[in-house]
N, C-alpha and C. Protein backbone atom coordinates (compact mmCIF):
# COMPACT_ATOMS: atom_id res chain seq x y z
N UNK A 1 -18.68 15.19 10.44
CA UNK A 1 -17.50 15.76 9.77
C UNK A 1 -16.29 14.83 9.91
N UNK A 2 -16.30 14.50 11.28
CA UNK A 2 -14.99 13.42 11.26
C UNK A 2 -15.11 12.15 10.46
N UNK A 3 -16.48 11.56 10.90
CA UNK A 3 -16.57 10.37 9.36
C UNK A 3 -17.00 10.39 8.23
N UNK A 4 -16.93 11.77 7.99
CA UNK A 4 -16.75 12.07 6.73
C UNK A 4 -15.40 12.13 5.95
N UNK A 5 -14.55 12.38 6.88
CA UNK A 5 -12.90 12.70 6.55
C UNK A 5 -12.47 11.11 6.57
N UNK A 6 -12.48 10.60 7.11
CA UNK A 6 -12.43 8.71 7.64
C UNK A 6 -13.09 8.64 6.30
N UNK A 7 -14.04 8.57 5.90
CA UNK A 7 -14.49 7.76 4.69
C UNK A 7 -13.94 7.75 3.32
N UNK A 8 -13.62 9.27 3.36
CA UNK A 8 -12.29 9.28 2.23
C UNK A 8 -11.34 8.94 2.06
N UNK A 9 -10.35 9.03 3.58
CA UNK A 9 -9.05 8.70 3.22
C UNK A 9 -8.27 7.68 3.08
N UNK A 10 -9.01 6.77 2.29
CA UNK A 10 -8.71 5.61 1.37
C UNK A 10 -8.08 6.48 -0.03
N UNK A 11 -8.94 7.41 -0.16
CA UNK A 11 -9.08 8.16 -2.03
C UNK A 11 -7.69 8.72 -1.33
N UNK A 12 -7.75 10.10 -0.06
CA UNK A 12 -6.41 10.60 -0.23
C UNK A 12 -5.37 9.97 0.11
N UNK A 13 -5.40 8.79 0.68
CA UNK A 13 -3.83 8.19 0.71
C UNK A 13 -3.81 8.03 -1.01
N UNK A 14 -4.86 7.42 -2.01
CA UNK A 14 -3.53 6.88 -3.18
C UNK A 14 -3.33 8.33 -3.61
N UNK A 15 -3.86 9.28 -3.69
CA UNK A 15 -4.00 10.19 -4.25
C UNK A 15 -2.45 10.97 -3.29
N UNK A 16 -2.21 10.79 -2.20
CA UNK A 16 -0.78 11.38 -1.31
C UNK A 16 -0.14 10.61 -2.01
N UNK A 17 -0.45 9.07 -2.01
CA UNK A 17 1.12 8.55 -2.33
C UNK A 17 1.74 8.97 -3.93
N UNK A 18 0.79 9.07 -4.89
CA UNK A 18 1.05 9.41 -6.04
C UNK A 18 2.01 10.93 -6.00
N UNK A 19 1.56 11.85 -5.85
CA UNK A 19 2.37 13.25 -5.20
C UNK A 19 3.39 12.81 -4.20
N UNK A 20 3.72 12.34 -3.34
CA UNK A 20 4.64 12.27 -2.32
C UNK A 20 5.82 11.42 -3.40
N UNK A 21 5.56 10.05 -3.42
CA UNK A 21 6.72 10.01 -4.12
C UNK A 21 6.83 10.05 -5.81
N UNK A 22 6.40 11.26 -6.39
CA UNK A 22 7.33 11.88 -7.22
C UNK A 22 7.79 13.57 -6.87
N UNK A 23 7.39 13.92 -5.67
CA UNK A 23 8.12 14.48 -4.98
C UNK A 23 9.61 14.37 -4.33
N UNK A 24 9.44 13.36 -4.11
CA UNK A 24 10.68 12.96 -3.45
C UNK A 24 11.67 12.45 -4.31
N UNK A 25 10.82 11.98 -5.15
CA UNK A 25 12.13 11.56 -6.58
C UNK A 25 13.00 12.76 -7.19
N UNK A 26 12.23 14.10 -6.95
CA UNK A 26 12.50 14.73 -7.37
C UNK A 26 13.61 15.46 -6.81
N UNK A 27 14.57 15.16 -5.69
CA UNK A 27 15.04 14.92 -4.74
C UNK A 27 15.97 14.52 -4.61
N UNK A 28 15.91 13.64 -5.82
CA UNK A 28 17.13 12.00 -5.84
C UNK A 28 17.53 12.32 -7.47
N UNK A 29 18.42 12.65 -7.38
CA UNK A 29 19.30 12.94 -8.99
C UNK A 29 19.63 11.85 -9.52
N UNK A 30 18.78 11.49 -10.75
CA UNK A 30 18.88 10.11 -11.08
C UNK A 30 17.93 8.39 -11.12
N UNK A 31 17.29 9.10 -10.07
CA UNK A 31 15.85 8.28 -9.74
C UNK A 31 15.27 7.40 -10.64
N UNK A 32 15.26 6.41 -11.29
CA UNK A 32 14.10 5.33 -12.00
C UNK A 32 13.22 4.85 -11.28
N UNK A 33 12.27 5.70 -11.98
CA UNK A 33 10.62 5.21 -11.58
C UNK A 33 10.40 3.52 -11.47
N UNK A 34 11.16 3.18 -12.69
CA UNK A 34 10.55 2.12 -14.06
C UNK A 34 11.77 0.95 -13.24
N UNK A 35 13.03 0.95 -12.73
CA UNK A 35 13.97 0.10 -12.26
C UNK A 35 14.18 0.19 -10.70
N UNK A 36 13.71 1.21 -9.97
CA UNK A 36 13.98 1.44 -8.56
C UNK A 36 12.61 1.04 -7.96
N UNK A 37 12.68 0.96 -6.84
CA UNK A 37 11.75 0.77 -6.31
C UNK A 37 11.19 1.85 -5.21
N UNK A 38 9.56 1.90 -4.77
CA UNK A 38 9.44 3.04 -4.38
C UNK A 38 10.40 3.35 -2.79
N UNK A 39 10.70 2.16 -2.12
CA UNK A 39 11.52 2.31 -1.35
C UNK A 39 12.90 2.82 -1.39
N UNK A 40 13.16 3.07 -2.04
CA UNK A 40 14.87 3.45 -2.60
C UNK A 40 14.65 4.89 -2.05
N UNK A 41 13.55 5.49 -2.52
CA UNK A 41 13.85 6.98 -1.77
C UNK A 41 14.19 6.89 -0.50
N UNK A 42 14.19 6.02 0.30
CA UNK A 42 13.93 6.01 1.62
C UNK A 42 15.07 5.35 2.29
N UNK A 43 15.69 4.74 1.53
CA UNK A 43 17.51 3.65 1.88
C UNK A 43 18.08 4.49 2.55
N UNK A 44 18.77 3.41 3.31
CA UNK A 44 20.11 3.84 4.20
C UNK A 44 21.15 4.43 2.81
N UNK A 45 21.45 5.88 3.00
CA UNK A 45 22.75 6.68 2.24
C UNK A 45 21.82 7.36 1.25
N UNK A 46 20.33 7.50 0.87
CA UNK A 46 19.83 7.86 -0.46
C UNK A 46 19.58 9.58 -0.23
N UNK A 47 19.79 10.35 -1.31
CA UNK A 47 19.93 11.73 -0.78
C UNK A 47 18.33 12.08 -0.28
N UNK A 48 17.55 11.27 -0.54
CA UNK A 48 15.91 11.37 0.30
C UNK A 48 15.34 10.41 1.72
N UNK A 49 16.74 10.26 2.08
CA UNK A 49 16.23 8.79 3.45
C UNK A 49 15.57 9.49 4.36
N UNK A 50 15.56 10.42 4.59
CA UNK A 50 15.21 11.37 5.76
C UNK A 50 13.48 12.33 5.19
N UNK A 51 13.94 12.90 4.03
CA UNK A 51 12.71 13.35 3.46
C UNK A 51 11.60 12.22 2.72
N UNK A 52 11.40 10.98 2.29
CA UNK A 52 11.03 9.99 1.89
C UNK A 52 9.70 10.01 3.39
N UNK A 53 10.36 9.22 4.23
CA UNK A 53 9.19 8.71 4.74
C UNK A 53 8.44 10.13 5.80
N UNK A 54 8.98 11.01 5.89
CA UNK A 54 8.49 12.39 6.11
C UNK A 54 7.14 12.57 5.52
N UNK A 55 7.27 12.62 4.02
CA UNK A 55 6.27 12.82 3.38
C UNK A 55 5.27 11.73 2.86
N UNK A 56 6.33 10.78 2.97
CA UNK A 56 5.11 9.81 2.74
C UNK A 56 4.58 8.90 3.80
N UNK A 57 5.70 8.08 4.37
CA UNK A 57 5.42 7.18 5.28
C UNK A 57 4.45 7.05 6.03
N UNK A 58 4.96 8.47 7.29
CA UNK A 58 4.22 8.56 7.97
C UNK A 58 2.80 9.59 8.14
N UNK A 59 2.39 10.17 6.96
CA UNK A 59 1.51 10.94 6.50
C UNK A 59 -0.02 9.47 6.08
N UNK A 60 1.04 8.96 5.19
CA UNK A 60 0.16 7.69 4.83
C UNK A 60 -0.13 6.62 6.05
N UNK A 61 0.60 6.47 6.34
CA UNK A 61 0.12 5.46 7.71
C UNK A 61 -0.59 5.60 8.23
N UNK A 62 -1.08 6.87 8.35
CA UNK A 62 -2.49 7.86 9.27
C UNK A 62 -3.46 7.94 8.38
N UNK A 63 -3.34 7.85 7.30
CA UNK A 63 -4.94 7.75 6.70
C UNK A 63 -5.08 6.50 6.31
N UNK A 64 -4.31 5.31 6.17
CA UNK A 64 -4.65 4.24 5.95
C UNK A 64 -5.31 3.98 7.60
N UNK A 65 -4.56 3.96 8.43
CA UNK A 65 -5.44 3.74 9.75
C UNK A 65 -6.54 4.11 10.32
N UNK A 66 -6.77 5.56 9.96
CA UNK A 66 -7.59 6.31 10.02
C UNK A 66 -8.87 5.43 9.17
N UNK A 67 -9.25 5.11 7.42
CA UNK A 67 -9.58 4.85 6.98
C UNK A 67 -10.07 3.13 7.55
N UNK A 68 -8.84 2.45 8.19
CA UNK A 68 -9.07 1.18 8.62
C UNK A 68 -10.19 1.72 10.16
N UNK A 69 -10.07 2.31 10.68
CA UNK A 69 -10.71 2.59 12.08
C UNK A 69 -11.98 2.68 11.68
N UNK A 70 -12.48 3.62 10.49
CA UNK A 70 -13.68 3.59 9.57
C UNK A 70 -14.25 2.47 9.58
N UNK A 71 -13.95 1.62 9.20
CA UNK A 71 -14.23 0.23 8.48
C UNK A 71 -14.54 -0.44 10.13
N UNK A 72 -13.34 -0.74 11.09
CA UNK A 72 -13.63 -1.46 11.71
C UNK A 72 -14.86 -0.97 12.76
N UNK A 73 -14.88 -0.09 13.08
CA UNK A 73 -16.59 0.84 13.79
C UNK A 73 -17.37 0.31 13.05
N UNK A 74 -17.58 0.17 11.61
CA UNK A 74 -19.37 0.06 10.91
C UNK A 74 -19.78 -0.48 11.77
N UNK A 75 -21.26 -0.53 12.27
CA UNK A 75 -22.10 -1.40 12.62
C UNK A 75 -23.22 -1.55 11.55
N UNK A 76 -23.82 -3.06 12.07
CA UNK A 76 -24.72 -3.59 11.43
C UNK A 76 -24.34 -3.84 9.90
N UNK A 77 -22.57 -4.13 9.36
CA UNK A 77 -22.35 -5.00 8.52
C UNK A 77 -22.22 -6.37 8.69
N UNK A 78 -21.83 -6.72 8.12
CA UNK A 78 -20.61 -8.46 7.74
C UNK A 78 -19.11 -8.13 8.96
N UNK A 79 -19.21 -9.09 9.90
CA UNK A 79 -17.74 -8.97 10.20
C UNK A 79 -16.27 -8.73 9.58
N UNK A 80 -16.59 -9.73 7.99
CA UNK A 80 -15.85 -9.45 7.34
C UNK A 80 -15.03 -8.00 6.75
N UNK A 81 -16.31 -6.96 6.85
CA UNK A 81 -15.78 -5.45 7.01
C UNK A 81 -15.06 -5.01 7.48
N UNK A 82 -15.44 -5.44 8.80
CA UNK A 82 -14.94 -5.13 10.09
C UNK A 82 -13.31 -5.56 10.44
N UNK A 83 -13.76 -7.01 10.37
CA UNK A 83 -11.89 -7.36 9.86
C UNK A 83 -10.71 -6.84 8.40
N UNK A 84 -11.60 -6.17 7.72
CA UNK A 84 -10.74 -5.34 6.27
C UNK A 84 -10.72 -4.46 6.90
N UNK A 85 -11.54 -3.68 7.81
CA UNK A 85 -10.50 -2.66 8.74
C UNK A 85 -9.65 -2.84 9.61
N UNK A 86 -9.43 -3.68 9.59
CA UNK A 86 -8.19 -4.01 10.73
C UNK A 86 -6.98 -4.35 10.17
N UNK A 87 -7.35 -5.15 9.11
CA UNK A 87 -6.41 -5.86 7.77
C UNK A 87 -5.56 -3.81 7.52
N UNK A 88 -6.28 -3.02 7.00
CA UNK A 88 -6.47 -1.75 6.57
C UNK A 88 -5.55 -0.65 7.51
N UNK A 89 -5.84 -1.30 9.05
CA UNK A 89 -4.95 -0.43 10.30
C UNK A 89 -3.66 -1.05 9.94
N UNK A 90 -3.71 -2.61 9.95
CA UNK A 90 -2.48 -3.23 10.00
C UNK A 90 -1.61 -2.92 8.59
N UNK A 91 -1.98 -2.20 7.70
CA UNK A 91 -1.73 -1.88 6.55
C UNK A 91 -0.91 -0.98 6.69
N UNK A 92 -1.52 0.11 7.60
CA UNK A 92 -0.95 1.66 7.77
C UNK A 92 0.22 1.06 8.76
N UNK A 93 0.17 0.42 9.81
CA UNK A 93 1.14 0.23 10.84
C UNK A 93 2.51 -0.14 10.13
N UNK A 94 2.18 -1.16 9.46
CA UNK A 94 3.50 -1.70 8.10
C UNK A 94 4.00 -0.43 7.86
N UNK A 95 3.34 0.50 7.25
CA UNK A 95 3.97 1.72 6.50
C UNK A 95 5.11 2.41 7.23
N UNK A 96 4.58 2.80 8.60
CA UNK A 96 5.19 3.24 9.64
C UNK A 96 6.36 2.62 9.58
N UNK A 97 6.07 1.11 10.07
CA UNK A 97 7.71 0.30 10.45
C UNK A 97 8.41 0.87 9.16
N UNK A 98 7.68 0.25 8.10
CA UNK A 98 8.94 0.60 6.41
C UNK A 98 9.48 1.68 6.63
N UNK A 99 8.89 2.63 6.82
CA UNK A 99 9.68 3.91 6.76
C UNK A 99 10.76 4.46 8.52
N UNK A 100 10.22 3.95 9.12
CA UNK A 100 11.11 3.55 10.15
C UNK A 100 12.66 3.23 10.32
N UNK A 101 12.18 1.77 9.82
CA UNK A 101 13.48 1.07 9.31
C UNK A 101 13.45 1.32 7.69
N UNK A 102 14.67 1.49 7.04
CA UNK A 102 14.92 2.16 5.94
C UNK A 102 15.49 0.58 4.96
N UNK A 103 15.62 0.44 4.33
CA UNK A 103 16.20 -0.86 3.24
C UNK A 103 17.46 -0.28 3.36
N UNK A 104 17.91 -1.52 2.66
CA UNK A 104 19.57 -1.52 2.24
C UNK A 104 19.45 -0.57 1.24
N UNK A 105 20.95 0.10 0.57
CA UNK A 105 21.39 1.01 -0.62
C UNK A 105 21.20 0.23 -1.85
N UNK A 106 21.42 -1.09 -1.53
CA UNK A 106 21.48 -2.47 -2.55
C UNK A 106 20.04 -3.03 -2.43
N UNK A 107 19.29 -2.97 -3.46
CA UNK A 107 18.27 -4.19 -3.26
C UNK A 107 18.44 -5.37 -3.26
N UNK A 108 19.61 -5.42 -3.56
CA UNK A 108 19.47 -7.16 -4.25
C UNK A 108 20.60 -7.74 -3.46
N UNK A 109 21.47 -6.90 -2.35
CA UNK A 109 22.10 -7.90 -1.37
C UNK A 109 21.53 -9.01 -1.13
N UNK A 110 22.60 -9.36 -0.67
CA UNK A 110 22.60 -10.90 -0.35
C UNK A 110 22.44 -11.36 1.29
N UNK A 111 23.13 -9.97 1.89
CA UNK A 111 23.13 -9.76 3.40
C UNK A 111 22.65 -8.50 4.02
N UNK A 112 21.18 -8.93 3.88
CA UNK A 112 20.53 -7.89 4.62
C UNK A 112 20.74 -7.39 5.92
N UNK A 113 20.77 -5.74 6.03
CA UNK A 113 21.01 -5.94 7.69
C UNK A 113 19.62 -6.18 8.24
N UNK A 114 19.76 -5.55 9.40
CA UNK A 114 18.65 -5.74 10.93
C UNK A 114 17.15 -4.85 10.32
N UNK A 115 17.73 -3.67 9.56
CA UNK A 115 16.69 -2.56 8.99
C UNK A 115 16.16 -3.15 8.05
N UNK A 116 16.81 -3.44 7.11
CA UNK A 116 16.35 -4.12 5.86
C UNK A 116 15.15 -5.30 6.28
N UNK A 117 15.42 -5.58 6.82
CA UNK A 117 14.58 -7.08 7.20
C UNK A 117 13.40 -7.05 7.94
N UNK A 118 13.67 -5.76 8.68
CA UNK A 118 12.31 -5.30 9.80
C UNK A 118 11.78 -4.89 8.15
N UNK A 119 12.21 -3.77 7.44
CA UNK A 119 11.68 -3.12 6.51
C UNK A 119 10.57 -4.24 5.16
N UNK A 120 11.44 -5.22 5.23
CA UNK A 120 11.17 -6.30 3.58
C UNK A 120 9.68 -6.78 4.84
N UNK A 121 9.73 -7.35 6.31
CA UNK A 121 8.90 -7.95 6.69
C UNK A 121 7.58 -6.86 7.11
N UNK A 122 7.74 -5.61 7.02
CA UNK A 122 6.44 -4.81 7.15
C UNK A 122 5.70 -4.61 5.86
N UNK A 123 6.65 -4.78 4.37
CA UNK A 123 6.18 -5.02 3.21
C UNK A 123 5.81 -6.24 2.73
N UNK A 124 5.92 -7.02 3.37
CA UNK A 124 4.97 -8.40 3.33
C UNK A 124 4.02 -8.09 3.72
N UNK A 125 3.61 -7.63 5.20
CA UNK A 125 2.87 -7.54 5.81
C UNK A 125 1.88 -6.20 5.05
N UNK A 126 2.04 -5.49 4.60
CA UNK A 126 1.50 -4.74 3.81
C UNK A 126 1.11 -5.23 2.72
N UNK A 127 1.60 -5.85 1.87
CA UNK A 127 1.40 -6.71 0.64
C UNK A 127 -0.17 -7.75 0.90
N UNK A 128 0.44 -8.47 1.80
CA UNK A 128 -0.88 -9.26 2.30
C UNK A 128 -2.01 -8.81 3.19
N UNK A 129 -2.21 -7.79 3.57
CA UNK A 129 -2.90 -6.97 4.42
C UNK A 129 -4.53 -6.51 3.24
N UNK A 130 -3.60 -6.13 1.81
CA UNK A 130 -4.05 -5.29 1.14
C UNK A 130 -4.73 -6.64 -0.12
N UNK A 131 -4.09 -7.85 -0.15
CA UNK A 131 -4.59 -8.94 -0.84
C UNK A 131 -5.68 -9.57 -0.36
N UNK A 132 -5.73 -9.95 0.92
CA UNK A 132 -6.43 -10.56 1.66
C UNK A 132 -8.07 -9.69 2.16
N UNK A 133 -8.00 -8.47 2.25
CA UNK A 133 -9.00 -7.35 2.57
C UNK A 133 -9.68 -7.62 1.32
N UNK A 134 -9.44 -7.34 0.31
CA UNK A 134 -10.81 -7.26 -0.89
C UNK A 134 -11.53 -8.51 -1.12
N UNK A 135 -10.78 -9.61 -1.16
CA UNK A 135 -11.24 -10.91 -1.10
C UNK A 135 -12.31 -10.98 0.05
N UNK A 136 -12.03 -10.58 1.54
CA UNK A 136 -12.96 -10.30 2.20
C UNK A 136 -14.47 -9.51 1.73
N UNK A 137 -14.08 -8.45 1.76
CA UNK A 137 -15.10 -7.83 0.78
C UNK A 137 -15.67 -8.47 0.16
N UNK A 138 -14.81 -8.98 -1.33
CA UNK A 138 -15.88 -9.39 -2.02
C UNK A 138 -17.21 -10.44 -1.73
N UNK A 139 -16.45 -11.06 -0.30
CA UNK A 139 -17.28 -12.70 0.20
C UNK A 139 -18.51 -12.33 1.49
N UNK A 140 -18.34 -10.91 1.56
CA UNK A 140 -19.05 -10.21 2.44
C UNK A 140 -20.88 -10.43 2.38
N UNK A 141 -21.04 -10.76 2.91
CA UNK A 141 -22.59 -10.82 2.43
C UNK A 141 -23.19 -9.68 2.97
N UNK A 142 -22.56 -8.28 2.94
CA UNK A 142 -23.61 -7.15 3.43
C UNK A 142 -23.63 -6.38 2.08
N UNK A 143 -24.62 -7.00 1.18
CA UNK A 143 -25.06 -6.36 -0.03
C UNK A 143 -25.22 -4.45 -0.03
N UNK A 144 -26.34 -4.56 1.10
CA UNK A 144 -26.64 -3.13 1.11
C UNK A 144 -25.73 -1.81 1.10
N UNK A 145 -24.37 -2.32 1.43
CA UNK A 145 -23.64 -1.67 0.89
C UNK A 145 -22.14 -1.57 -0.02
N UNK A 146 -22.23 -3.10 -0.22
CA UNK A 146 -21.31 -3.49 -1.30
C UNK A 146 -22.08 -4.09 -2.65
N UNK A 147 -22.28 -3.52 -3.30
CA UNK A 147 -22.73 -3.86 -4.91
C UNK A 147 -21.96 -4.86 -5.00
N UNK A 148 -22.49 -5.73 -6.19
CA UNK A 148 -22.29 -6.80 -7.16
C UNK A 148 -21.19 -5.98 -7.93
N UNK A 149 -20.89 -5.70 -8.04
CA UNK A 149 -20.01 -4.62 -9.30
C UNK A 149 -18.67 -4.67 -8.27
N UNK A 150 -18.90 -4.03 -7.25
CA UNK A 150 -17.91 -3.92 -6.59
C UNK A 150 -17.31 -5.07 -5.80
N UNK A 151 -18.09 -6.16 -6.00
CA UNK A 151 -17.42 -7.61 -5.33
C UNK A 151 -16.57 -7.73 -6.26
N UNK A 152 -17.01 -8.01 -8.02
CA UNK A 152 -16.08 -8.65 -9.12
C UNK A 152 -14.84 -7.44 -9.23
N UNK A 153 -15.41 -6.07 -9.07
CA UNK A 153 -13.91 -5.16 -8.93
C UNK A 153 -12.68 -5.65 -8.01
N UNK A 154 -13.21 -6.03 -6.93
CA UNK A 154 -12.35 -6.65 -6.13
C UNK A 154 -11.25 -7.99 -5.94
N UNK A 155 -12.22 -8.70 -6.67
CA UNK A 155 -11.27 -9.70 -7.32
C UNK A 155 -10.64 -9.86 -7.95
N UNK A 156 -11.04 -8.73 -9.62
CA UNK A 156 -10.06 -8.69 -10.31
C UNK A 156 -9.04 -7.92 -10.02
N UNK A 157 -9.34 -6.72 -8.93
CA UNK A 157 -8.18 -6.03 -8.42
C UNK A 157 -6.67 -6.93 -7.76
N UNK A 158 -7.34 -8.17 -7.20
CA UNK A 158 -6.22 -8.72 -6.54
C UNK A 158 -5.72 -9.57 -7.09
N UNK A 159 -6.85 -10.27 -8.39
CA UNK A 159 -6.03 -11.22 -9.37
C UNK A 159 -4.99 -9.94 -10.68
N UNK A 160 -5.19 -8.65 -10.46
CA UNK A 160 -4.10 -7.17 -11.23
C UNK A 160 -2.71 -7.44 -10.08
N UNK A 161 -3.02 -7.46 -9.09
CA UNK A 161 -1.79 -7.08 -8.14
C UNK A 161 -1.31 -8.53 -7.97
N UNK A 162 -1.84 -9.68 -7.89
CA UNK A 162 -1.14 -10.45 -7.83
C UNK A 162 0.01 -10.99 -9.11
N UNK A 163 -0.75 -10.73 -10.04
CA UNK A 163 0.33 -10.98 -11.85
C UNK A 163 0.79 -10.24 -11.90
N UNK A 164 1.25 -8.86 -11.41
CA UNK A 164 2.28 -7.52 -11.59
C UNK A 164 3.55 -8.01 -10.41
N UNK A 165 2.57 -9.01 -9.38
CA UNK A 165 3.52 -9.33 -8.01
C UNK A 165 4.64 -9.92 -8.50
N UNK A 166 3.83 -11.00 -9.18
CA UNK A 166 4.93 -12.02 -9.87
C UNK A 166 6.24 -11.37 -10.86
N UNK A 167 4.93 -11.03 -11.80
CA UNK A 167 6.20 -10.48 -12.66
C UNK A 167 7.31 -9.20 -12.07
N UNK A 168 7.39 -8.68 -11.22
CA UNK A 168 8.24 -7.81 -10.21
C UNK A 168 9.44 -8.91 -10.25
N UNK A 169 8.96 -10.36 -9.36
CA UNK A 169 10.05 -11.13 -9.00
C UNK A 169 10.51 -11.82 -9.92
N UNK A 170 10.32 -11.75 -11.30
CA UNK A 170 10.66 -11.90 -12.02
C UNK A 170 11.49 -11.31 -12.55
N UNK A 171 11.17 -9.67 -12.65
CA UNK A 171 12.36 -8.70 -13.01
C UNK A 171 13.24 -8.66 -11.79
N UNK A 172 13.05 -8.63 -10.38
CA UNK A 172 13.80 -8.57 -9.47
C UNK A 172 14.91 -10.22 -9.90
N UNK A 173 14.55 -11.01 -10.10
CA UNK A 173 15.74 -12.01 -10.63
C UNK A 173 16.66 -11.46 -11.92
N UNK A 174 16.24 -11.03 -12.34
CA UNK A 174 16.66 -10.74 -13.42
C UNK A 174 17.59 -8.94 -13.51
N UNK A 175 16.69 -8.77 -12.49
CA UNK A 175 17.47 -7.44 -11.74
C UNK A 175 17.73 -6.43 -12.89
N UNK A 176 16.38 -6.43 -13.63
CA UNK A 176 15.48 -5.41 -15.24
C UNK A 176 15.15 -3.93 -14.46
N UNK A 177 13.75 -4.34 -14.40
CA UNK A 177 12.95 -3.29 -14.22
C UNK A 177 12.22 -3.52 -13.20
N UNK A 178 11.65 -3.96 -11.70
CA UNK A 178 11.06 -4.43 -11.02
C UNK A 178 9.82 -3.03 -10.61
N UNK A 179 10.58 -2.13 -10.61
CA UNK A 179 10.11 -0.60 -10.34
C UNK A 179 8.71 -0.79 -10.76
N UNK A 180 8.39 -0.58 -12.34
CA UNK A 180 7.77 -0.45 -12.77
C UNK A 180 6.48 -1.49 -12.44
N UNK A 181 6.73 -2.54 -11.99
CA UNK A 181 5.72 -3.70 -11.68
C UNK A 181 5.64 -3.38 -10.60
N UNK A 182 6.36 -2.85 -9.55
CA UNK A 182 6.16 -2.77 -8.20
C UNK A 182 5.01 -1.98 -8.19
N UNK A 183 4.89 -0.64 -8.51
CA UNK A 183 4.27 0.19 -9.31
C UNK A 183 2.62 0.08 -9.15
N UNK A 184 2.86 -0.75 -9.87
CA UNK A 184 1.54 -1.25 -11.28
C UNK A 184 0.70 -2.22 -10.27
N UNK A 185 1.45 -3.19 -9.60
CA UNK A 185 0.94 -4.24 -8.58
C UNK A 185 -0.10 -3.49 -7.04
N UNK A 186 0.72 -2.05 -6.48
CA UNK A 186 0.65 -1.96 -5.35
C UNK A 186 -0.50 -0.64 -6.30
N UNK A 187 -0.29 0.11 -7.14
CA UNK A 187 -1.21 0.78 -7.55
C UNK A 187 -2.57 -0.09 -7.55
N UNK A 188 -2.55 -0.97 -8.33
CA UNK A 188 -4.18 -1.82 -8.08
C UNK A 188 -5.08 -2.10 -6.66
N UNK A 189 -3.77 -2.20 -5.68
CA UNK A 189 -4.44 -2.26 -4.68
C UNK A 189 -5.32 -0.66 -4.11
N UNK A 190 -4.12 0.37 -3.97
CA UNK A 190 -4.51 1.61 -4.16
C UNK A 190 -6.02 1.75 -4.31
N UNK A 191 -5.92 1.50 -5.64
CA UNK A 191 -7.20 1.97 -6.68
C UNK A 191 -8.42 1.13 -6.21
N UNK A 192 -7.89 0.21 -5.57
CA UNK A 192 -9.53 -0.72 -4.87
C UNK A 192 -9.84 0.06 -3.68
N UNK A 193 -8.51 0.45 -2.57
CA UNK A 193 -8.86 0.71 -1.46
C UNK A 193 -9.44 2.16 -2.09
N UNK A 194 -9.51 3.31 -3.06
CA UNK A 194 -9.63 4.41 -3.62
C UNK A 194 -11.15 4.30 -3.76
N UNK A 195 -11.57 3.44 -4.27
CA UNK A 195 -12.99 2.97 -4.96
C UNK A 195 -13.73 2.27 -3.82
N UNK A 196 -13.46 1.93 -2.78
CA UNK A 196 -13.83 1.20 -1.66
C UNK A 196 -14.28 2.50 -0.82
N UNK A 197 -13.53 3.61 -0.60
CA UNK A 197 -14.04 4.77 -0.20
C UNK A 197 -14.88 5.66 -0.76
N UNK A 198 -15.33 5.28 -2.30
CA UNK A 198 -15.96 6.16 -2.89
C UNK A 198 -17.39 5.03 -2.63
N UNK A 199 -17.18 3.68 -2.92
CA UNK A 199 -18.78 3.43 -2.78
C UNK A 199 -19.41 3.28 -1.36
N UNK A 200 -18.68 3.94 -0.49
CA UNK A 200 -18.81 3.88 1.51
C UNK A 200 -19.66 5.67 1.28
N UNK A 201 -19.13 6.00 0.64
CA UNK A 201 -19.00 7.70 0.63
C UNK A 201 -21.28 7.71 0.46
């Protein structure tokens, strides 16, 4: 029963984060999905800084870890597994700090404080946690339970999140719409780690 709950909650974190924050947007009078970013609920002064990582942060941090603890136990895979669960813990731990430390009111200061910076460096660390894991996967040589199907899903998942990455910092220069790519980029990953629990299941 317990690794049964572990094997899913890859599916219910994207499936929380999707509900949590448009919950919380709902919250924030004014909110752009499409120009804000999902961190904004969560800023120092935002009328959701307090309810933001409540519902999401630290809810999610526990099933990404949870889900990574999964992974790193298998026996008798590819190490490589084994290290995408850890990649997977270190995933959830990021979440924690982000929501911890809260971002600036401003995205696009120039002078980040002390929060902001713990915050931007656990979203690196999340960013690459979640790039680097499928690539593993895909190079995994424990067939028996990673399909051919699901190696090339994996790649193209991270060559989806990496061209949404870009184009983000692209709108973030341009200081458009970054929201919406932020979105679109960190959803792909989602949807691998989502599908990564369904072919474990």
């Amino acid at each position: 029963m317990f690794e049964s709950i572990a094997i899913y909650s890859g599916l219910i974190a994207t499936i929380w984060i999707f509900i949590g924050v448009y919950v919380a947007s709902r919250f924030y009078y004014g909110y752009s999905h499409s120009k804000q970013f999902c961190s904004e609920l969560g800023a120092t002064g935002s009328p959701t800084e307090k309810l933001s990582p409540l519902i999401n942060n630290y809810p999610l941090g526990f099933l990404f870890c949870f889900f990574g603890w999964y992974l790193a136990q298998l026996s008798s895979v590819s190490i490589l597994v084994n290290i995408t669960g850890w990649l997977v813990i270190a995933h959830g731990i990021g979440t924690w700090v982000a929501g911890y430390f809260p971002m600036d009111a401003d995205p696009f200061t120039k002078n980040p404080t002390f929060n902001c910076k713990v915050h931007s460096w656990a979203g690196f660390i999340m960013l690459l946690s979640l790039v680097v894991a499928p690539i593993l996967v895909a190079i995994s040589p424990t067939t028996e339970i990673i399909p051919l199907y699901f190696r090339i899903f994996s790649v193209v998942s991270v060559l989806a999140a990496v061209y949404y990455l870009l184009a983000m910092a692209k709108a973030v220069k341009s200081q458009s719409n970054p929201g919406i790519h932020q979105r679109i980029s960190y959803g792909c990953q989602l949807i691998w780690l989502s599908a990564f629990s369904l072919v474990l299941a």
